[in-house]
C-alpha atoms as a PDB file:
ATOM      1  CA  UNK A   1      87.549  66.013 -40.233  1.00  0.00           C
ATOM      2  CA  UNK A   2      85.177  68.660 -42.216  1.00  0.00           C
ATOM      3  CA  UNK A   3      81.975  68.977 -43.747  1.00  0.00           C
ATOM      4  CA  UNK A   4      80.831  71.941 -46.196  1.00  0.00           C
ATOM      5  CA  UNK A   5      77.836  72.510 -46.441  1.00  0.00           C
ATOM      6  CA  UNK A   6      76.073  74.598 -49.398  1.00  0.00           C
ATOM      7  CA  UNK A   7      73.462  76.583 -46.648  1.00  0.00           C
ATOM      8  CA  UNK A   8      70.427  78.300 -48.940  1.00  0.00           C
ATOM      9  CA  UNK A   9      70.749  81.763 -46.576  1.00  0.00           C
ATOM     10  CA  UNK A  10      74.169  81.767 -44.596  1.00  0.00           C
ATOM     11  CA  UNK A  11      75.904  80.633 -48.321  1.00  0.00           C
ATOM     12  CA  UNK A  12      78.769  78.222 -48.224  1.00  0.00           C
ATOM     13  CA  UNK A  13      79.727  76.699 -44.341  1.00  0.00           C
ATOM     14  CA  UNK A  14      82.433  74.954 -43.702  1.00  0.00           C
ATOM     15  CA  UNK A  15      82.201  72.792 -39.933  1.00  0.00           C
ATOM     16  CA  UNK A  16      85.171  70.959 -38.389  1.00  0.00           C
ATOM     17  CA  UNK A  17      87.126  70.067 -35.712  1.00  0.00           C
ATOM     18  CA  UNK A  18      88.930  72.400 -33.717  1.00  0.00           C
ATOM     19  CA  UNK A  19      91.211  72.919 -30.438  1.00  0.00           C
ATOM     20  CA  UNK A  20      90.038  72.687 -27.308  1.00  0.00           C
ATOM     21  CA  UNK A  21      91.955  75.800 -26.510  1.00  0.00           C
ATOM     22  CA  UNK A  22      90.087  78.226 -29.232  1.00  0.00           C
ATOM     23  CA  UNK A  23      86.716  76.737 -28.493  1.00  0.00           C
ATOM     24  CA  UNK A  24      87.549  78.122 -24.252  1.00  0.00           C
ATOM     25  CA  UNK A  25      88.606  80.905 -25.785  1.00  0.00           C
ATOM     26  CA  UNK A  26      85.415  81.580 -28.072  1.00  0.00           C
ATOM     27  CA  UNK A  27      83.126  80.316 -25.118  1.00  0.00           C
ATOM     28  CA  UNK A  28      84.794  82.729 -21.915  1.00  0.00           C
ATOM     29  CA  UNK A  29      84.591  85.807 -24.312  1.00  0.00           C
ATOM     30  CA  UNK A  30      81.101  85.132 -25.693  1.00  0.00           C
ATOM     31  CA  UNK A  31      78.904  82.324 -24.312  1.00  0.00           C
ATOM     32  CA  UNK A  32      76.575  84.168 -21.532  1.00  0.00           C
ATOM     33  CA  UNK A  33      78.098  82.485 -18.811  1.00  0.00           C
ATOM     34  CA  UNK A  34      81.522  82.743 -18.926  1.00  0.00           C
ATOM     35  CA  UNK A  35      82.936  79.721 -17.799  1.00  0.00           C
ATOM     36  CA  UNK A  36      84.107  76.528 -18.789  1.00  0.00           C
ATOM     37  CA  UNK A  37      84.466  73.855 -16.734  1.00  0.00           C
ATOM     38  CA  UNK A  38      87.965  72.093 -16.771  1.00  0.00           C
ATOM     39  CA  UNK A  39      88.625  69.045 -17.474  1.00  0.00           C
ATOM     40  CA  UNK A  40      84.873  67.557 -18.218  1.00  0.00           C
ATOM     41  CA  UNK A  41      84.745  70.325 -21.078  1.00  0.00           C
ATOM     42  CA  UNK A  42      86.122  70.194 -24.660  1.00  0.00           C
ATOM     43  CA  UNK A  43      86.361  66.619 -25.374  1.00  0.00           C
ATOM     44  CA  UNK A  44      85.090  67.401 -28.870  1.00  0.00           C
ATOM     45  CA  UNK A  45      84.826  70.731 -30.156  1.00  0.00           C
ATOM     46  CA  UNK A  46      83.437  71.889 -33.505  1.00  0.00           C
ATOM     47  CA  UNK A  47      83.705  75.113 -35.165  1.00  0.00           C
ATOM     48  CA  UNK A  48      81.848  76.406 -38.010  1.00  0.00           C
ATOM     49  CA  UNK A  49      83.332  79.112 -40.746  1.00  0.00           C
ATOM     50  CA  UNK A  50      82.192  80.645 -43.726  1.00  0.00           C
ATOM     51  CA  UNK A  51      83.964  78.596 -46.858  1.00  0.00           C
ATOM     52  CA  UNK A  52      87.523  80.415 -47.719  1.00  0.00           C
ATOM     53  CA  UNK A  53      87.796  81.898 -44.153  1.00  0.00           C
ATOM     54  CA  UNK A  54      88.998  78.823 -41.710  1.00  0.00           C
ATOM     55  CA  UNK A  55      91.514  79.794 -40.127  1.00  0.00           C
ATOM     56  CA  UNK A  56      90.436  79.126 -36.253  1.00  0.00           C
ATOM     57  CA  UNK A  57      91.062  82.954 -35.976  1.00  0.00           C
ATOM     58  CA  UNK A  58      87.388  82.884 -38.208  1.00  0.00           C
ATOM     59  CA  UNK A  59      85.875  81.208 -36.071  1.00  0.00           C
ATOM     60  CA  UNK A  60      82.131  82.224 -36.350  1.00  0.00           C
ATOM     61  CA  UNK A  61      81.018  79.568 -33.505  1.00  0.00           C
ATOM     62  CA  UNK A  62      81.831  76.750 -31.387  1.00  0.00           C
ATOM     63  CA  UNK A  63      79.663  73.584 -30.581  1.00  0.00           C
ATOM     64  CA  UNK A  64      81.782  71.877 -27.582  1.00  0.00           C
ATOM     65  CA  UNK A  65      80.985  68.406 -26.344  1.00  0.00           C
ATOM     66  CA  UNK A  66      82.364  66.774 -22.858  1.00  0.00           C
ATOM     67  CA  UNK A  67      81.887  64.311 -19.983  1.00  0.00           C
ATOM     68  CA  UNK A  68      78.782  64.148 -17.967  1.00  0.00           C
ATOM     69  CA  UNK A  69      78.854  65.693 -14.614  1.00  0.00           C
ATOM     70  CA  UNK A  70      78.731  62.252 -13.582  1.00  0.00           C
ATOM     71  CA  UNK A  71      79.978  59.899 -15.764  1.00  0.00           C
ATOM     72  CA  UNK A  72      79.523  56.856 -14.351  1.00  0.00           C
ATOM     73  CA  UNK A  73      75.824  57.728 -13.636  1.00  0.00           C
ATOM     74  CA  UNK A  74      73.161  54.627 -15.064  1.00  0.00           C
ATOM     75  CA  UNK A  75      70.945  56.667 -16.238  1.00  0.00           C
ATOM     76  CA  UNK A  76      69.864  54.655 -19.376  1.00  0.00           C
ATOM     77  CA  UNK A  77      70.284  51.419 -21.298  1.00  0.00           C
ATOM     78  CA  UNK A  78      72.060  49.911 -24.345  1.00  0.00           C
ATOM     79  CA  UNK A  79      73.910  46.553 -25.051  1.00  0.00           C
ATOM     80  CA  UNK A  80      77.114  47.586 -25.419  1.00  0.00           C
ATOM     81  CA  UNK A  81      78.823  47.816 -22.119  1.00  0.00           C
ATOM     82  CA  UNK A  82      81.254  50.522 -24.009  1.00  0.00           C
ATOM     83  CA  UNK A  83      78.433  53.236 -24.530  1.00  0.00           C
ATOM     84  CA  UNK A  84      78.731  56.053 -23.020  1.00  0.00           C
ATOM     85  CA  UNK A  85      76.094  59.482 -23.445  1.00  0.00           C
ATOM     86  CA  UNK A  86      78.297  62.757 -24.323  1.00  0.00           C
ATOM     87  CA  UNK A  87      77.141  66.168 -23.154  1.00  0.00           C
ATOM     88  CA  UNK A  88      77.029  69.295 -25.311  1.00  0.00           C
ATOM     89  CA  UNK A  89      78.351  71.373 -23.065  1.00  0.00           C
ATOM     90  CA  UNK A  90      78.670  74.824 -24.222  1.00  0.00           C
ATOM     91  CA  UNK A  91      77.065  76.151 -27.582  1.00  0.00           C
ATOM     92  CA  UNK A  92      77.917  79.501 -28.866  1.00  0.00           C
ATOM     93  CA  UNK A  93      76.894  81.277 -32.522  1.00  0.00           C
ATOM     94  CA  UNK A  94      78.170  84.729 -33.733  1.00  0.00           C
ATOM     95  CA  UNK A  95      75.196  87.733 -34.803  1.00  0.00           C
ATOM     96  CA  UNK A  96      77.504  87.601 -38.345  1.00  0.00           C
ATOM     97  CA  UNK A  97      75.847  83.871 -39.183  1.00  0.00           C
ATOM     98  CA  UNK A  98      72.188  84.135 -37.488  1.00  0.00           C
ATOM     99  CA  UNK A  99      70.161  81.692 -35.160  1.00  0.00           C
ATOM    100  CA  UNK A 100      69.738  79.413 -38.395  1.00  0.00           C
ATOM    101  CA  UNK A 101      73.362  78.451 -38.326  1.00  0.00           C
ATOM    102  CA  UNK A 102      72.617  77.094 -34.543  1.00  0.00           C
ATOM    103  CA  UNK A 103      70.502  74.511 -36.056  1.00  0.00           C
ATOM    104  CA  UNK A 104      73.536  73.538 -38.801  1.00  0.00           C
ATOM    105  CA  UNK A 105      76.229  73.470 -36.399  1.00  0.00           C
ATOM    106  CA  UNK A 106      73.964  71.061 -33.918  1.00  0.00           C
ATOM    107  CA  UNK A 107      72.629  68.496 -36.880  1.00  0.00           C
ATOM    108  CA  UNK A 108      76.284  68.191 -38.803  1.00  0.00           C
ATOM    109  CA  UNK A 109      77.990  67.962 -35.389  1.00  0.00           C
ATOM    110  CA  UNK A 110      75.982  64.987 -34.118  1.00  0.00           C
ATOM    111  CA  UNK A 111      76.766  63.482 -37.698  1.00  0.00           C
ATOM    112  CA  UNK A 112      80.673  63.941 -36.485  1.00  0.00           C
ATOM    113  CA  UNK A 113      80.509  62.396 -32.982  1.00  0.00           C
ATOM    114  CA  UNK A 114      78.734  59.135 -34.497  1.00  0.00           C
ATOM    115  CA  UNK A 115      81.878  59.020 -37.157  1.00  0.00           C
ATOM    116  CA  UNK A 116      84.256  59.421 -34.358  1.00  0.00           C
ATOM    117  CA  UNK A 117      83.366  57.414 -31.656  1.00  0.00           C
ATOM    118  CA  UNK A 118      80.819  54.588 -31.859  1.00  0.00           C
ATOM    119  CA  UNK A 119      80.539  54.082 -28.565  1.00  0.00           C
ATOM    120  CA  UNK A 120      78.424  57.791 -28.175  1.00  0.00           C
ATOM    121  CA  UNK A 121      75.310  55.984 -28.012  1.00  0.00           C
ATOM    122  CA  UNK A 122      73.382  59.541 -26.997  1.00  0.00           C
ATOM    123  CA  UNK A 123      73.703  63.350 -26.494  1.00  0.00           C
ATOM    124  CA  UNK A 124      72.537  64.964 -23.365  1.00  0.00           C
ATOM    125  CA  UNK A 125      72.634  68.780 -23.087  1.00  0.00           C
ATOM    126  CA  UNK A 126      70.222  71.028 -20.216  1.00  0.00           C
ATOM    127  CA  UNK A 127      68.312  74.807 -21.373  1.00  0.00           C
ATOM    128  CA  UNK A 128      69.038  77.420 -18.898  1.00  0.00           C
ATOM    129  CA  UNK A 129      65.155  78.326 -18.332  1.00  0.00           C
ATOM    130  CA  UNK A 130      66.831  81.702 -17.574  1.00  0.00           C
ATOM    131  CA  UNK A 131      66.999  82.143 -21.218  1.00  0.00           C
ATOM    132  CA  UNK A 132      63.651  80.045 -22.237  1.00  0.00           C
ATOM    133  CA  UNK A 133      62.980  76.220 -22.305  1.00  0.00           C
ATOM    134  CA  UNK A 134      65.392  75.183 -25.177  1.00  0.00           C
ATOM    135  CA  UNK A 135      63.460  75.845 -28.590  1.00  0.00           C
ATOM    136  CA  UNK A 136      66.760  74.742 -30.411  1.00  0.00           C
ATOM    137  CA  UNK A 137      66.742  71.643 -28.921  1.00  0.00           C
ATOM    138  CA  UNK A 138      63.274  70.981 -30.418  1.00  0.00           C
ATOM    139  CA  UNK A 139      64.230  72.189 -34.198  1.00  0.00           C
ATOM    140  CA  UNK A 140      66.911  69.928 -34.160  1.00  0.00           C
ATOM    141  CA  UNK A 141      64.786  66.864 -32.721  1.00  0.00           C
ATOM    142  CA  UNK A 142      66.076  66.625 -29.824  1.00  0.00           C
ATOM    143  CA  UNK A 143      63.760  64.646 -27.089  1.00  0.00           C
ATOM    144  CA  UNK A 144      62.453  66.221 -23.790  1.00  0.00           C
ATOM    145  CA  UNK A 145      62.845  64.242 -20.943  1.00  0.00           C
ATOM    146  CA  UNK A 146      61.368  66.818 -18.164  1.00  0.00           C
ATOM    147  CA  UNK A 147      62.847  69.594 -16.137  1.00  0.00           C
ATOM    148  CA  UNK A 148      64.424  70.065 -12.515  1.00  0.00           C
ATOM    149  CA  UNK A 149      64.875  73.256 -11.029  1.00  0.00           C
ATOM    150  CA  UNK A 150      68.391  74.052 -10.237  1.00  0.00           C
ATOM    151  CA  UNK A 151      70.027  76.640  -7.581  1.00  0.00           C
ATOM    152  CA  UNK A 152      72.173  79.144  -8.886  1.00  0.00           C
ATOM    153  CA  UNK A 153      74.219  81.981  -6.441  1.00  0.00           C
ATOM    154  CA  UNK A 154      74.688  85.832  -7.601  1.00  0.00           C
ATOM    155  CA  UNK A 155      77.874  87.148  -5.664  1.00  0.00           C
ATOM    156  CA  UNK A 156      76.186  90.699  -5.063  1.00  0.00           C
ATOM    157  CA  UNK A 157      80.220  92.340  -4.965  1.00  0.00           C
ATOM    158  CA  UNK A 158      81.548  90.615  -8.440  1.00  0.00           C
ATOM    159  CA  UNK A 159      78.021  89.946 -10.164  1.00  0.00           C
ATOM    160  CA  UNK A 160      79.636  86.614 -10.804  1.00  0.00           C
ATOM    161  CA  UNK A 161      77.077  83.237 -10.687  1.00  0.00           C
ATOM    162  CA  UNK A 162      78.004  80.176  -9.459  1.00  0.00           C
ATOM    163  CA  UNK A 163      76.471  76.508  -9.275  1.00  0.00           C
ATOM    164  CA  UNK A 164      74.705  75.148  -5.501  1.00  0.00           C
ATOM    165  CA  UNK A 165      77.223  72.161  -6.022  1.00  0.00           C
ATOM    166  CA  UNK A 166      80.147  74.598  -5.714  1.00  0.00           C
ATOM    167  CA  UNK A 167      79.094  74.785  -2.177  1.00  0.00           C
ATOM    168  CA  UNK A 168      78.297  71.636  -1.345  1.00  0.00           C
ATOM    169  CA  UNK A 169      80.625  69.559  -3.468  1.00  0.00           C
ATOM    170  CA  UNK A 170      84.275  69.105  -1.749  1.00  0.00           C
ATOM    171  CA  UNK A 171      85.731  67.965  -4.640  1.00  0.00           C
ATOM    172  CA  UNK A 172      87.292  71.451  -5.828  1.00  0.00           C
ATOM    173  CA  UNK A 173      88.176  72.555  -1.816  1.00  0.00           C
ATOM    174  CA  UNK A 174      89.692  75.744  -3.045  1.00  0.00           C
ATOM    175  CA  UNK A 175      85.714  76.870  -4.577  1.00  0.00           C
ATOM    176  CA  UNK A 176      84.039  75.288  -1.890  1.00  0.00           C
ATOM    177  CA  UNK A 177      86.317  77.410   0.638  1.00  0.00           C
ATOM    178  CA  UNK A 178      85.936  80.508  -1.317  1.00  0.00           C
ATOM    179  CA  UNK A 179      82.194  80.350  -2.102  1.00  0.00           C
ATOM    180  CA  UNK A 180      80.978  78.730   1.175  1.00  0.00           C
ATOM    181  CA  UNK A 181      82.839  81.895   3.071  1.00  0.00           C
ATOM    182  CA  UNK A 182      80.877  84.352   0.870  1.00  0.00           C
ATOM    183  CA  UNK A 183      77.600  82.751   1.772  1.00  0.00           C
ATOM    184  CA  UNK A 184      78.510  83.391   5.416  1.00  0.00           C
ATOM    185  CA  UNK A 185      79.057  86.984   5.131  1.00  0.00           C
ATOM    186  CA  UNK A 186      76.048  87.362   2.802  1.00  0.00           C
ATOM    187  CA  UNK A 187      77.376  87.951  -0.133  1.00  0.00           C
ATOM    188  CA  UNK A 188      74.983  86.006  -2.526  1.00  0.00           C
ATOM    189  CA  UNK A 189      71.795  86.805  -3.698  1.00  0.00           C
ATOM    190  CA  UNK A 190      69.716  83.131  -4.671  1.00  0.00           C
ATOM    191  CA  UNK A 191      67.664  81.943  -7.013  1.00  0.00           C
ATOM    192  CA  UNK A 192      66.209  79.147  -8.495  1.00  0.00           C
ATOM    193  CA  UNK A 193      65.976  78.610 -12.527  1.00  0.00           C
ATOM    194  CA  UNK A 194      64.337  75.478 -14.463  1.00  0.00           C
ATOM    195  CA  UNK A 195      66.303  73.512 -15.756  1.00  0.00           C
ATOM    196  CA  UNK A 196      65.413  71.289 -19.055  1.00  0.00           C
ATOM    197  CA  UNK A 197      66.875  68.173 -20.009  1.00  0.00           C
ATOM    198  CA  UNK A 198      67.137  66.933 -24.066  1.00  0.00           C
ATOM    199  CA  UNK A 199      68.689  64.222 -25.427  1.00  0.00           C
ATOM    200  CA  UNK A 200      69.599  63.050 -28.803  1.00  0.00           C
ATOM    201  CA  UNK A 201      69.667  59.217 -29.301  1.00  0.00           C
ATOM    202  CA  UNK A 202      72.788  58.385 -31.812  1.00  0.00           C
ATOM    203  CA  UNK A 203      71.313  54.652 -31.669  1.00  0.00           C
ATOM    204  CA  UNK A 204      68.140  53.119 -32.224  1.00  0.00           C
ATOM    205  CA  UNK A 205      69.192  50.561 -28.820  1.00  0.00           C
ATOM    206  CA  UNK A 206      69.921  53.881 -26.682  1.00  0.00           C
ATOM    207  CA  UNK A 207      66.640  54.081 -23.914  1.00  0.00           C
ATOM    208  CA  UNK A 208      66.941  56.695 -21.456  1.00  0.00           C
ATOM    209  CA  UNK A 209      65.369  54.944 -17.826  1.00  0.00           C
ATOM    210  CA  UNK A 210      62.889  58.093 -17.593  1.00  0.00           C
ATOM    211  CA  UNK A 211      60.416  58.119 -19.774  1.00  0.00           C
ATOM    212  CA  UNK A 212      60.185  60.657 -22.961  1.00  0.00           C
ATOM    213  CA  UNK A 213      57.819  63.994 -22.129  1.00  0.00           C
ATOM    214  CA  UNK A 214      55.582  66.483 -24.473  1.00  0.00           C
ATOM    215  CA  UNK A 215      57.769  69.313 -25.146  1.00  0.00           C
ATOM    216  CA  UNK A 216      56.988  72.498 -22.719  1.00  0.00           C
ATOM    217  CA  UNK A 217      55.160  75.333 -23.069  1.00  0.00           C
ATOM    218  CA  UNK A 218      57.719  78.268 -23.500  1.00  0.00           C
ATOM    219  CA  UNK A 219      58.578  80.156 -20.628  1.00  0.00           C
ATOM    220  CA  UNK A 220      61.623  81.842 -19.039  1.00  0.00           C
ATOM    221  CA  UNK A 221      63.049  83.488 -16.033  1.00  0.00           C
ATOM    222  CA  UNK A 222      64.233  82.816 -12.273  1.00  0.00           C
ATOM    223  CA  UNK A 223      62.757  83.115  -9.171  1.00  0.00           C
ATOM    224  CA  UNK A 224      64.229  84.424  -5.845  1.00  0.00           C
ATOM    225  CA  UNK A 225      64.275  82.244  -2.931  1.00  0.00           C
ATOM    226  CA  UNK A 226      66.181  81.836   0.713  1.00  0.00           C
ATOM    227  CA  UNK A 227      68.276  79.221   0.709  1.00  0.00           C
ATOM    228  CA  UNK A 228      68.302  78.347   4.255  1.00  0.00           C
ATOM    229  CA  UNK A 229      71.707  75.982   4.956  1.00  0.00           C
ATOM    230  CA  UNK A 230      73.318  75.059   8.576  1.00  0.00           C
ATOM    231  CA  UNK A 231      76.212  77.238   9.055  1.00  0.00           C
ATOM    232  CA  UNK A 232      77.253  75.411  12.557  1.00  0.00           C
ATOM    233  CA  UNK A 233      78.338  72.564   9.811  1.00  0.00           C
ATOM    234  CA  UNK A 234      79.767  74.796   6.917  1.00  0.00           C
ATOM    235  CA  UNK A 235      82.297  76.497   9.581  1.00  0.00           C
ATOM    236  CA  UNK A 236      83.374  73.247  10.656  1.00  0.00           C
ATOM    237  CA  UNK A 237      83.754  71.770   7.397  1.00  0.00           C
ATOM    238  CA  UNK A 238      85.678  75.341   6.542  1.00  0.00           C
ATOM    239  CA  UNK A 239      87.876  74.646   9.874  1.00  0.00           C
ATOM    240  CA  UNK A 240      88.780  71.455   8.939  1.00  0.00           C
ATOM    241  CA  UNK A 241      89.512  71.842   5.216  1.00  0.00           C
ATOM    242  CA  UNK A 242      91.525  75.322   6.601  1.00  0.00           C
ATOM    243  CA  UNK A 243      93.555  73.239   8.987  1.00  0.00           C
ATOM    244  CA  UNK A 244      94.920  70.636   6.013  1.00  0.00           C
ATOM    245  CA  UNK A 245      95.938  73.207   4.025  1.00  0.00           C
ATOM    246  CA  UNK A 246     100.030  71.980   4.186  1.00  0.00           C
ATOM    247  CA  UNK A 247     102.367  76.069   5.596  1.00  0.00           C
END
């Protein structure tokens, strides 16, 4: 599945499907964070080229679209019992194409979910306010459904940032070992960043349970705060996970 699209400044564009493997690749090496979160990333992964040059190897940038955090979360209505609200995940465009090409990748992508699976009902995706308030998100229509602020960790050895629920979800014990140790000895630095939640309705039925907000004002940064967690608890938790680990 392709489109091509004749683009007034970028010239000739060519967007289609490609493997999930490529678009980790494209996303470790140049989305700002790094990471991509197995399994819930990749689902549906869309590169864009320029027309004669698409060979993944071309790749000029990746739109990826997963699973929800939490999937079975009701967090809005629709009829169908099948629909389900996809997440673009991870979004990354190369300096060679320009921020326009953002905009192209995002509107003929959405066109390509709809096409292959009509149960999408909606697309979800969150700005990082440490980069601004997601002024994409409103070019390409997107609707603003308010902001929460989120707590990130700096590991002050590795510069490497992690996610609160990496310490205080159990569901990965081999993170929440390793990260919940380094917040003992001291290791992270914390802060808290807004975070801003859009959504793109891919049917008229979709209605998110919170209701639709103004767009914000721009603004962007983080601000350092003392995250103040019992450590009596996180030993024993550490203890016990430590013990079941099978010699």
């Amino acid at each position: 599945m392709e489109i091509k699209i004749n683009s007034k400044n970028l010239g000739e564009l060519v967007i289609k499907l490609i493997s999930k493997e490529k678009a980790k690749e494209l996303i470790v090496n140049n989305h700002y964070s790094k990471k991509w979160n197995n399994p819930s990333f990749g689902l549906y992964s869309f590169g864009i080229f320029q027309a004669g040059k698409e060979n993944e190897n071309d790749c000029l940038g990746v739109a990826s679209y997963g699973y929800m955090k939490n999937l079975k979360a009701k967090i809005f209505y629709h009829p169908n019992p099948e629909a389900w609200m996809i997440e673009l995940n991870r979004m990354w465009i190369s300096d060679k194409l320009g921020k326009n090409a953002e905009s192209i990748l995002i509107a003929h992508s959405l066109k390509m979910l709809k096409r292959l699976d009509k149960n999408i009902v909606a697309v979800q995706s969150f700005a990082d306010g440490r980069l601004g308030c997601g002024t994409i998100y409103k070019a390409s229509n997107f609707k603003y459904f308010g902001k929460h602020q989120t707590i990130f960790l700096k590991n002050k050895l590795t510069g490497e940032i992690t996610h609160q629920q990496n310490l205080t979800n159990s569901t990965s014990k081999t993170r929440f070992i390793r990260d919940n140790i380094a917040y003992l000895l001291g290791d992270f630095e914390t802060f808290k960043v807004d975070t801003y939640r859009y959504i793109f309705p891919l049917c008229k039925k979709f209605q998110f349970k919170s209701p639709q907000q103004p767009y914000p004002a721009y603004n962007k940064g983080q601000i350092l705060f003392d995250w103040r967690r019992d450590k009596k608890m996180i030993k024993r938790r550490l203890i016990d996970f430590i013990n079941d680990i099978k010699e």
